[in-house]
PDB file of N, CA and C in Angstrom:
ATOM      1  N   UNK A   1     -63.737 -20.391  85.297  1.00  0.00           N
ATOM      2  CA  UNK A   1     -64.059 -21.611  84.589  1.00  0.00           C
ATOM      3  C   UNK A   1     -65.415 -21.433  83.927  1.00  0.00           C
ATOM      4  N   UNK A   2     -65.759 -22.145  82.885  1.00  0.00           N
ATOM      5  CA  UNK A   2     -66.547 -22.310  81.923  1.00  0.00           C
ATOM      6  C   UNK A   2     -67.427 -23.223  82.516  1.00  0.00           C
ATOM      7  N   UNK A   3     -68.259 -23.274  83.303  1.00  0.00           N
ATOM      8  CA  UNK A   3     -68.606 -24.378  84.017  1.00  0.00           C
ATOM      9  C   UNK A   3     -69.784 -24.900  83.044  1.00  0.00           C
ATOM     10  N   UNK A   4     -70.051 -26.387  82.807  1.00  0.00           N
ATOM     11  CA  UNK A   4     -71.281 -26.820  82.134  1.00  0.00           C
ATOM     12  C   UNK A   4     -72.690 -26.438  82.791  1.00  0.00           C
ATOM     13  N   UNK A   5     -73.709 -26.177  82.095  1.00  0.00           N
ATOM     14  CA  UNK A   5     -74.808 -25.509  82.956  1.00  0.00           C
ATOM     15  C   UNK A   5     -76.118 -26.607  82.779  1.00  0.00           C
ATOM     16  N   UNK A   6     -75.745 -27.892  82.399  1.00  0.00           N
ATOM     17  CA  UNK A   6     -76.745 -29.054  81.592  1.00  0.00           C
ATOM     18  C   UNK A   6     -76.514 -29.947  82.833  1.00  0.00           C
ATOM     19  N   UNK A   7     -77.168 -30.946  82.614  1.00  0.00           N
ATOM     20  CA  UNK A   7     -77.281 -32.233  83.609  1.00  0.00           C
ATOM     21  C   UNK A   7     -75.846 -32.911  83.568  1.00  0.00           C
ATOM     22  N   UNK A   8     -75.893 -33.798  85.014  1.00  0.00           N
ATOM     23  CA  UNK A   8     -74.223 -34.626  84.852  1.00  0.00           C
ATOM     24  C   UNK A   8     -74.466 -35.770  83.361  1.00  0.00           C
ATOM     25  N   UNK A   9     -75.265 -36.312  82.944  1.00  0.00           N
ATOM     26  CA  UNK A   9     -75.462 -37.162  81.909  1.00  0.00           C
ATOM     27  C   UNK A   9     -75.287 -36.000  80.607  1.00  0.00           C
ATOM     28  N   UNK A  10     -75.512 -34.708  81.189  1.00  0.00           N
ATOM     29  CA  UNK A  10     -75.761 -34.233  79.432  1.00  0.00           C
ATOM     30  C   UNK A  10     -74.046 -33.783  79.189  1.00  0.00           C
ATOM     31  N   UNK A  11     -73.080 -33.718  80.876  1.00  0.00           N
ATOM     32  CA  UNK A  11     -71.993 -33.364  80.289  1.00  0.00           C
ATOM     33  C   UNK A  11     -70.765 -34.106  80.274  1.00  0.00           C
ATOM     34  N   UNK A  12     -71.080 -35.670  80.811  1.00  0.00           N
ATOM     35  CA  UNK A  12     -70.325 -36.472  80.559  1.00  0.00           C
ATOM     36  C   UNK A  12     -70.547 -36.820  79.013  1.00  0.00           C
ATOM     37  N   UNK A  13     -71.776 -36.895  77.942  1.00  0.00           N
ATOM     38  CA  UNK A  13     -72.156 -37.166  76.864  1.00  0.00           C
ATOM     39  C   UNK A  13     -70.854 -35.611  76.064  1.00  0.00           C
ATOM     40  N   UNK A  14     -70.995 -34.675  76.186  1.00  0.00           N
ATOM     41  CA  UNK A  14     -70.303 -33.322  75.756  1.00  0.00           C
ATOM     42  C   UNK A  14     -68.594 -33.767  75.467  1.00  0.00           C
ATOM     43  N   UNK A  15     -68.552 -34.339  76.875  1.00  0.00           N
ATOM     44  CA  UNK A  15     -67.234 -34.477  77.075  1.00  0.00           C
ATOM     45  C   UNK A  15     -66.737 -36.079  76.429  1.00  0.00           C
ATOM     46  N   UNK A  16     -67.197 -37.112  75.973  1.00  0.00           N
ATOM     47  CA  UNK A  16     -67.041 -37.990  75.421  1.00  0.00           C
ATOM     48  C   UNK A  16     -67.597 -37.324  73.611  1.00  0.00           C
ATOM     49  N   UNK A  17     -68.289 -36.343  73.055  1.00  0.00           N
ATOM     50  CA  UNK A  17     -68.335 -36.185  72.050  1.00  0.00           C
ATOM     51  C   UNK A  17     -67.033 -35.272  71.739  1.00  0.00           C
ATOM     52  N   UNK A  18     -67.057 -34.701  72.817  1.00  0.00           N
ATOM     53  CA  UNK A  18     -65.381 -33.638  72.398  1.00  0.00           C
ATOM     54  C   UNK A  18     -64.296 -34.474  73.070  1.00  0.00           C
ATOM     55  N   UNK A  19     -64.090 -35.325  73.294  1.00  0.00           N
ATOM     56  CA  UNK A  19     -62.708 -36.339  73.123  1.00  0.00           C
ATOM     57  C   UNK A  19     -61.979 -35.393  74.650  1.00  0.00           C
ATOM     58  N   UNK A  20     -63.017 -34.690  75.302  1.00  0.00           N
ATOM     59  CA  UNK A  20     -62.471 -33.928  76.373  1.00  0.00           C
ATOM     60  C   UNK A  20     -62.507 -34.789  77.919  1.00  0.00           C
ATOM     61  N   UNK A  21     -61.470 -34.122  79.053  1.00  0.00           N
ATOM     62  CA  UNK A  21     -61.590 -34.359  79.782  1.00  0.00           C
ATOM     63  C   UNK A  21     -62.994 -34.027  80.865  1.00  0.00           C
ATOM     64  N   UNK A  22     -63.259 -34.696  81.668  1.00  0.00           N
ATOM     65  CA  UNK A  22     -64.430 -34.201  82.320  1.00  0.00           C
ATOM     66  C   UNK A  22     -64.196 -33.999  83.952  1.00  0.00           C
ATOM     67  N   UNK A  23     -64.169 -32.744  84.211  1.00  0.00           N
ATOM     68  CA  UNK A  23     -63.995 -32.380  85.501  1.00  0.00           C
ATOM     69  C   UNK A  23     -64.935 -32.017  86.267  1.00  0.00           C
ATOM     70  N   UNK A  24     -64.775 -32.503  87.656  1.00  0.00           N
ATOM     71  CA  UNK A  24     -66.206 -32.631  88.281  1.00  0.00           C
ATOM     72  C   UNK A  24     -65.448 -31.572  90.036  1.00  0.00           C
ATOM     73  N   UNK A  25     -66.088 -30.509  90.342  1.00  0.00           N
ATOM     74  CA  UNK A  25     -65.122 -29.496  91.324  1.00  0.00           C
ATOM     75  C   UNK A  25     -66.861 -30.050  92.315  1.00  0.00           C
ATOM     76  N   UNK A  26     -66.489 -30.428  93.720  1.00  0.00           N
ATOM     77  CA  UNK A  26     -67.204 -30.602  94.692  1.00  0.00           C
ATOM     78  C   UNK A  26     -66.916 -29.666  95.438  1.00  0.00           C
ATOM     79  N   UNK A  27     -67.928 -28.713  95.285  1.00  0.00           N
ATOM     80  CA  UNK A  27     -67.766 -27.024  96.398  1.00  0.00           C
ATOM     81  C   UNK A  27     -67.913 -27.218  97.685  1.00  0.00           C
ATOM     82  N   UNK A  28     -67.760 -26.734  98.560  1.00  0.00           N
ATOM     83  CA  UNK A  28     -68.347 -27.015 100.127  1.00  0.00           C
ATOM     84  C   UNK A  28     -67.729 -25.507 100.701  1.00  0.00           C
ATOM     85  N   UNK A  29     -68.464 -25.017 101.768  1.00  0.00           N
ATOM     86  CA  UNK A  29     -67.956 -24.019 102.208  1.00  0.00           C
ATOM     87  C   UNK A  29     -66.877 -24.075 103.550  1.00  0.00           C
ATOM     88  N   UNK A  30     -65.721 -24.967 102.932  1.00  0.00           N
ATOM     89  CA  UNK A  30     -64.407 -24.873 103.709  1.00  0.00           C
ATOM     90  C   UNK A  30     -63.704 -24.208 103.056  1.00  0.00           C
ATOM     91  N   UNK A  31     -62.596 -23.628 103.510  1.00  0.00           N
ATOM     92  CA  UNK A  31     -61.482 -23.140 102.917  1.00  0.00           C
ATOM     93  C   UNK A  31     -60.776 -23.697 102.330  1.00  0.00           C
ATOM     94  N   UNK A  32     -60.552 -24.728 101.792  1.00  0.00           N
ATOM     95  CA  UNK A  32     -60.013 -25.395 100.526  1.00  0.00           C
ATOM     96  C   UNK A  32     -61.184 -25.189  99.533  1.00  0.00           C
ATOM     97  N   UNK A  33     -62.512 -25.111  99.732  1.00  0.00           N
ATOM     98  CA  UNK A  33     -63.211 -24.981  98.629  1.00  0.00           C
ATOM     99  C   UNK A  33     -62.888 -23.596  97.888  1.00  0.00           C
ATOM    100  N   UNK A  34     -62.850 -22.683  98.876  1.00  0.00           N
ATOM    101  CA  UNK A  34     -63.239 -21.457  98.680  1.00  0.00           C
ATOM    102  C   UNK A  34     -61.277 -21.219  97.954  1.00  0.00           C
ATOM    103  N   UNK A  35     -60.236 -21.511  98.345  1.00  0.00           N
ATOM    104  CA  UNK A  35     -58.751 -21.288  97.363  1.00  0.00           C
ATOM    105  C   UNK A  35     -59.783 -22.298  96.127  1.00  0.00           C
ATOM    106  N   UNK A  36     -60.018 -22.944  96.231  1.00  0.00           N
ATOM    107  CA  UNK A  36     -60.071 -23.985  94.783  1.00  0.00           C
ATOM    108  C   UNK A  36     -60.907 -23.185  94.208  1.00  0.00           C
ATOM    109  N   UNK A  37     -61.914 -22.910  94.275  1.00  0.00           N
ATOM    110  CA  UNK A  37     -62.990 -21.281  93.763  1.00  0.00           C
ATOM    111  C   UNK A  37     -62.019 -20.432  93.373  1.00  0.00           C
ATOM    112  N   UNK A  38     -61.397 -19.743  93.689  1.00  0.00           N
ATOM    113  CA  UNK A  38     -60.494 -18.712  93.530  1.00  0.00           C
ATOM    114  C   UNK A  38     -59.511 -19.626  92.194  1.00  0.00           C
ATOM    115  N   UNK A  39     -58.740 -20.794  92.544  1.00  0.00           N
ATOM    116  CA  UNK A  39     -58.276 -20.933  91.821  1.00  0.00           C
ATOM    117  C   UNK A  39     -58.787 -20.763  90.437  1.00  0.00           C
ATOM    118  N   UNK A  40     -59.861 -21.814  89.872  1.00  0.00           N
ATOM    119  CA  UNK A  40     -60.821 -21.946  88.588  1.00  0.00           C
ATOM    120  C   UNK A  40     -61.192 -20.783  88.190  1.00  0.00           C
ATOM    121  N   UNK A  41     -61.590 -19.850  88.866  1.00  0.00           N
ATOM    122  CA  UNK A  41     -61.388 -18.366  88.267  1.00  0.00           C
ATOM    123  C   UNK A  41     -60.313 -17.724  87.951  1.00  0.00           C
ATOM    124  N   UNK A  42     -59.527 -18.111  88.105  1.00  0.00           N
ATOM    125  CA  UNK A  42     -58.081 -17.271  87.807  1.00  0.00           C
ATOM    126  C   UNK A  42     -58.434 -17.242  86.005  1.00  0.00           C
ATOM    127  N   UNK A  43     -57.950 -16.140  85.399  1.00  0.00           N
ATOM    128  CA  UNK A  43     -57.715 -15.705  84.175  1.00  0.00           C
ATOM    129  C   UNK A  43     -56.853 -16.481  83.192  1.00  0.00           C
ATOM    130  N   UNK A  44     -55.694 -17.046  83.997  1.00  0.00           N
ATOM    131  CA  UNK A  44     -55.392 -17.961  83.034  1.00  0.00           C
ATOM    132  C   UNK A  44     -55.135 -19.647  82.959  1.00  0.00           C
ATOM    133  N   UNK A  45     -56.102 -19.778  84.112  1.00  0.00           N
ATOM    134  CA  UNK A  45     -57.169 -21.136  84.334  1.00  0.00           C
ATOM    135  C   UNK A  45     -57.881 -21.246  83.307  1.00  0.00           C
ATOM    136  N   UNK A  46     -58.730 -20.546  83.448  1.00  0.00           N
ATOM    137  CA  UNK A  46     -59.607 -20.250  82.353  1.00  0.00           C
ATOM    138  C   UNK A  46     -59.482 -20.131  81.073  1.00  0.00           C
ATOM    139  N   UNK A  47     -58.408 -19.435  80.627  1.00  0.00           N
ATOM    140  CA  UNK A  47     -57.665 -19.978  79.334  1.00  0.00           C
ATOM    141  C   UNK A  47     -57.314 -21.102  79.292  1.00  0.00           C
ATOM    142  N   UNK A  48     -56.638 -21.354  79.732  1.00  0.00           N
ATOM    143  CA  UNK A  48     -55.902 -23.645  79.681  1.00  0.00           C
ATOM    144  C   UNK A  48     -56.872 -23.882  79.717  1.00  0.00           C
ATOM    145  N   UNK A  49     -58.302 -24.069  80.301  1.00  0.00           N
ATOM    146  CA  UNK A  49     -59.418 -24.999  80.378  1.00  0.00           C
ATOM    147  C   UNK A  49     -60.194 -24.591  79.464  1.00  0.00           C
ATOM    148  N   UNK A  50     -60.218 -23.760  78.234  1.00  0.00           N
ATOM    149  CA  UNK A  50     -61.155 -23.152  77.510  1.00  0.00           C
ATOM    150  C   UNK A  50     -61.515 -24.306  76.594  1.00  0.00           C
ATOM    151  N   UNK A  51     -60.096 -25.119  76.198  1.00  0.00           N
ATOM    152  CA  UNK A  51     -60.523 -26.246  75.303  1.00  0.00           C
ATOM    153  C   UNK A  51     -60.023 -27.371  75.642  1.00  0.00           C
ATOM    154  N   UNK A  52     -60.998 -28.633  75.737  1.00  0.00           N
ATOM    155  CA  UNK A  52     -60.112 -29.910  75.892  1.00  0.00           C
ATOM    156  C   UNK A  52     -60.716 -30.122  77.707  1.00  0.00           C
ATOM    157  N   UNK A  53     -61.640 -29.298  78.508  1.00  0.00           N
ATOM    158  CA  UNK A  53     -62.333 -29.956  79.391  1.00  0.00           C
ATOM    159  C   UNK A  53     -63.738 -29.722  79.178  1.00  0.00           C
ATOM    160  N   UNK A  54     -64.683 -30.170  80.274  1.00  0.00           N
ATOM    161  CA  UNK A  54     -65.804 -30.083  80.344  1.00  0.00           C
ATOM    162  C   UNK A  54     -66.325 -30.510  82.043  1.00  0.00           C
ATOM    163  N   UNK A  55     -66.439 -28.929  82.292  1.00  0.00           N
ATOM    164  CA  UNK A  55     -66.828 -29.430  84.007  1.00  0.00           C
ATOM    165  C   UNK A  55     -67.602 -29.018  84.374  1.00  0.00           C
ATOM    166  N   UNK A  56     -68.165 -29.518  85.447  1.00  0.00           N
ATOM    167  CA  UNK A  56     -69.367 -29.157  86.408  1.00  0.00           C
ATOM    168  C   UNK A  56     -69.058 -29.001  87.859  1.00  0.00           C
ATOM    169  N   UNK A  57     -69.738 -27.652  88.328  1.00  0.00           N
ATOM    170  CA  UNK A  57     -69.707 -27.225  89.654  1.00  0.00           C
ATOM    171  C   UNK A  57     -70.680 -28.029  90.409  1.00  0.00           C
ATOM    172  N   UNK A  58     -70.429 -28.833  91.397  1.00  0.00           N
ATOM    173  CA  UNK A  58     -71.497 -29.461  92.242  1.00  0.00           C
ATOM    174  C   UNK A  58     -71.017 -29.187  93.738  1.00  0.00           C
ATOM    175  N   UNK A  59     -72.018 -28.479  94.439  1.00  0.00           N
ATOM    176  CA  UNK A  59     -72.651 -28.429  95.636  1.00  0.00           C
ATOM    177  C   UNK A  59     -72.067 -29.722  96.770  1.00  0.00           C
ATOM    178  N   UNK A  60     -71.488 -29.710  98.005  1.00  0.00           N
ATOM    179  CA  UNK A  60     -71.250 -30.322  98.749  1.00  0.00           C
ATOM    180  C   UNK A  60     -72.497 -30.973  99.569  1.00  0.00           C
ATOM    181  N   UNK A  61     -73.176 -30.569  99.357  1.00  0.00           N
ATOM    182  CA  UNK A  61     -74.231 -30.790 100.617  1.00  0.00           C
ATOM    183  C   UNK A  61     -75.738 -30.956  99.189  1.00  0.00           C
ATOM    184  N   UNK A  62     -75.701 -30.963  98.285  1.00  0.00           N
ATOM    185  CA  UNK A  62     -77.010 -30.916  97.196  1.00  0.00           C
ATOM    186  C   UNK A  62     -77.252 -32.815  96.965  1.00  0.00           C
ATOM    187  N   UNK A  63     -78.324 -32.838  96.845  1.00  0.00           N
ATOM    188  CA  UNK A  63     -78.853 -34.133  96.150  1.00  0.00           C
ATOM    189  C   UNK A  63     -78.184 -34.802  95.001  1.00  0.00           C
ATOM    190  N   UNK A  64     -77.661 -33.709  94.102  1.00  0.00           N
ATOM    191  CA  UNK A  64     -76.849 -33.864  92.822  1.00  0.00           C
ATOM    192  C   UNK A  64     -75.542 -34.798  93.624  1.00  0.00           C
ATOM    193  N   UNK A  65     -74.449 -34.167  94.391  1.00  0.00           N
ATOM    194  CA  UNK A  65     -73.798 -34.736  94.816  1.00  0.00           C
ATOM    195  C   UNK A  65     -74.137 -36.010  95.203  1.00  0.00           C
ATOM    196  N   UNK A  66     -74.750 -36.075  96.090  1.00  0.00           N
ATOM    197  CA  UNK A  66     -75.129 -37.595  96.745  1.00  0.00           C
ATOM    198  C   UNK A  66     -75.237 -38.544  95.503  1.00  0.00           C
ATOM    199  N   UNK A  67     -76.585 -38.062  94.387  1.00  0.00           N
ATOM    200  CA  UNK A  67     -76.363 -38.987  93.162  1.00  0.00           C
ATOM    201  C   UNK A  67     -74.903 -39.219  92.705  1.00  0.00           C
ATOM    202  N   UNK A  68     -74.070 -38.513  92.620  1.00  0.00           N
ATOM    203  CA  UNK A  68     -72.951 -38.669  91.744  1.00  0.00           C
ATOM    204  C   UNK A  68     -72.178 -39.394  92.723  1.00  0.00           C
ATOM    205  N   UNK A  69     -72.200 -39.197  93.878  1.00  0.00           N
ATOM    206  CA  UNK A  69     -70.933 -40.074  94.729  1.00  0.00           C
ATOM    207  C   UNK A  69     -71.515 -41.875  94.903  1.00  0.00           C
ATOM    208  N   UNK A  70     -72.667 -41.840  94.422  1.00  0.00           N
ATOM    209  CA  UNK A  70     -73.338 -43.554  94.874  1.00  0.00           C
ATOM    210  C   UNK A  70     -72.568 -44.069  93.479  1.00  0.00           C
ATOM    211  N   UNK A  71     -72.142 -43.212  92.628  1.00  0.00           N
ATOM    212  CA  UNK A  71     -71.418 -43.778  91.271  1.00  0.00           C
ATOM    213  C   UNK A  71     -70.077 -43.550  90.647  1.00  0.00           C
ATOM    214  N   UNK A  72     -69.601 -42.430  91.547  1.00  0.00           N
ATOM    215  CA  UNK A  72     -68.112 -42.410  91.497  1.00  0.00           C
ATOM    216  C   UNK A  72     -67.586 -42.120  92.598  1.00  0.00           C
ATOM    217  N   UNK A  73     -66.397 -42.570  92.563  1.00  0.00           N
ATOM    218  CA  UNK A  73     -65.597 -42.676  94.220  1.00  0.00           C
ATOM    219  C   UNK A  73     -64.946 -40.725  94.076  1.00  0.00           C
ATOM    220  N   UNK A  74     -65.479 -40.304  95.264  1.00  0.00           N
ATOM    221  CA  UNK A  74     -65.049 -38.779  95.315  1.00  0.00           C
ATOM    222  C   UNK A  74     -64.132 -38.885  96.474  1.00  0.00           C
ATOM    223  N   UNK A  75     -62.612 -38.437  95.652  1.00  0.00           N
ATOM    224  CA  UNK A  75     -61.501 -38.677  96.492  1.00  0.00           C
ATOM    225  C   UNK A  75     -61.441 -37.649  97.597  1.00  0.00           C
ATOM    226  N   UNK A  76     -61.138 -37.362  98.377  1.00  0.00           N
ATOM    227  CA  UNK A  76     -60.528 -36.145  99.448  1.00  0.00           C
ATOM    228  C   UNK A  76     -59.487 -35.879  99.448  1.00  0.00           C
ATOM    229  N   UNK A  77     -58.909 -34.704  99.594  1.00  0.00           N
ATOM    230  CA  UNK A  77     -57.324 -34.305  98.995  1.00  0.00           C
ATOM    231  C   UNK A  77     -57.222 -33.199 100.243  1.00  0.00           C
ATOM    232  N   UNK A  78     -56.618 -33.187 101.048  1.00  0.00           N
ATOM    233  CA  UNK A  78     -55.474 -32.167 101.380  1.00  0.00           C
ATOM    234  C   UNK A  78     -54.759 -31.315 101.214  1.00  0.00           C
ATOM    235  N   UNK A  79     -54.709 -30.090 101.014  1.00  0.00           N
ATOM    236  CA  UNK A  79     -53.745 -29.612  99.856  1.00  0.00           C
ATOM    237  C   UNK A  79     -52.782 -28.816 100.766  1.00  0.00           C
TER     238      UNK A  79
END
């Protein structure tokens, strides 16, 4: 994945100027993080997502996170 390397404000702004989706991957060092890592790198992930998203890698345990979850509901999934 192409991950955005700017602030969460500079790439929700990116992703509302490119009419793109905005994907937000919450890392943590469980093993669902680490397949979902693996996944977003896959080669032709990375192609499908080349145009038409805009995402950011955020840290499970970082300050960044905490800001972003007091403002969006971060679901938990099972897989």
């Amino acid at each position: 994945m192409l991950w955005f390397q700017g602030s969460i404000p500079e790439a929700i702004g990116a992703a509302k100027r490119r009419s793109s989706v905005f994907v937000v991957f919450v890392a943590g060092d469980d093993e669902q993080s680490t397949q979902m890592s693996e996944s977003w790198e896959n080669e032709e992930v990375i192609q499908a997502a080349s145009d038409g998203i805009v995402a950011i890698k955020v840290d499970s345990k970082s300050e960044t996170c905490l800001q972003f979850s007091q403002i969006c509901i971060l679901p938990v999934r099972n897989i």
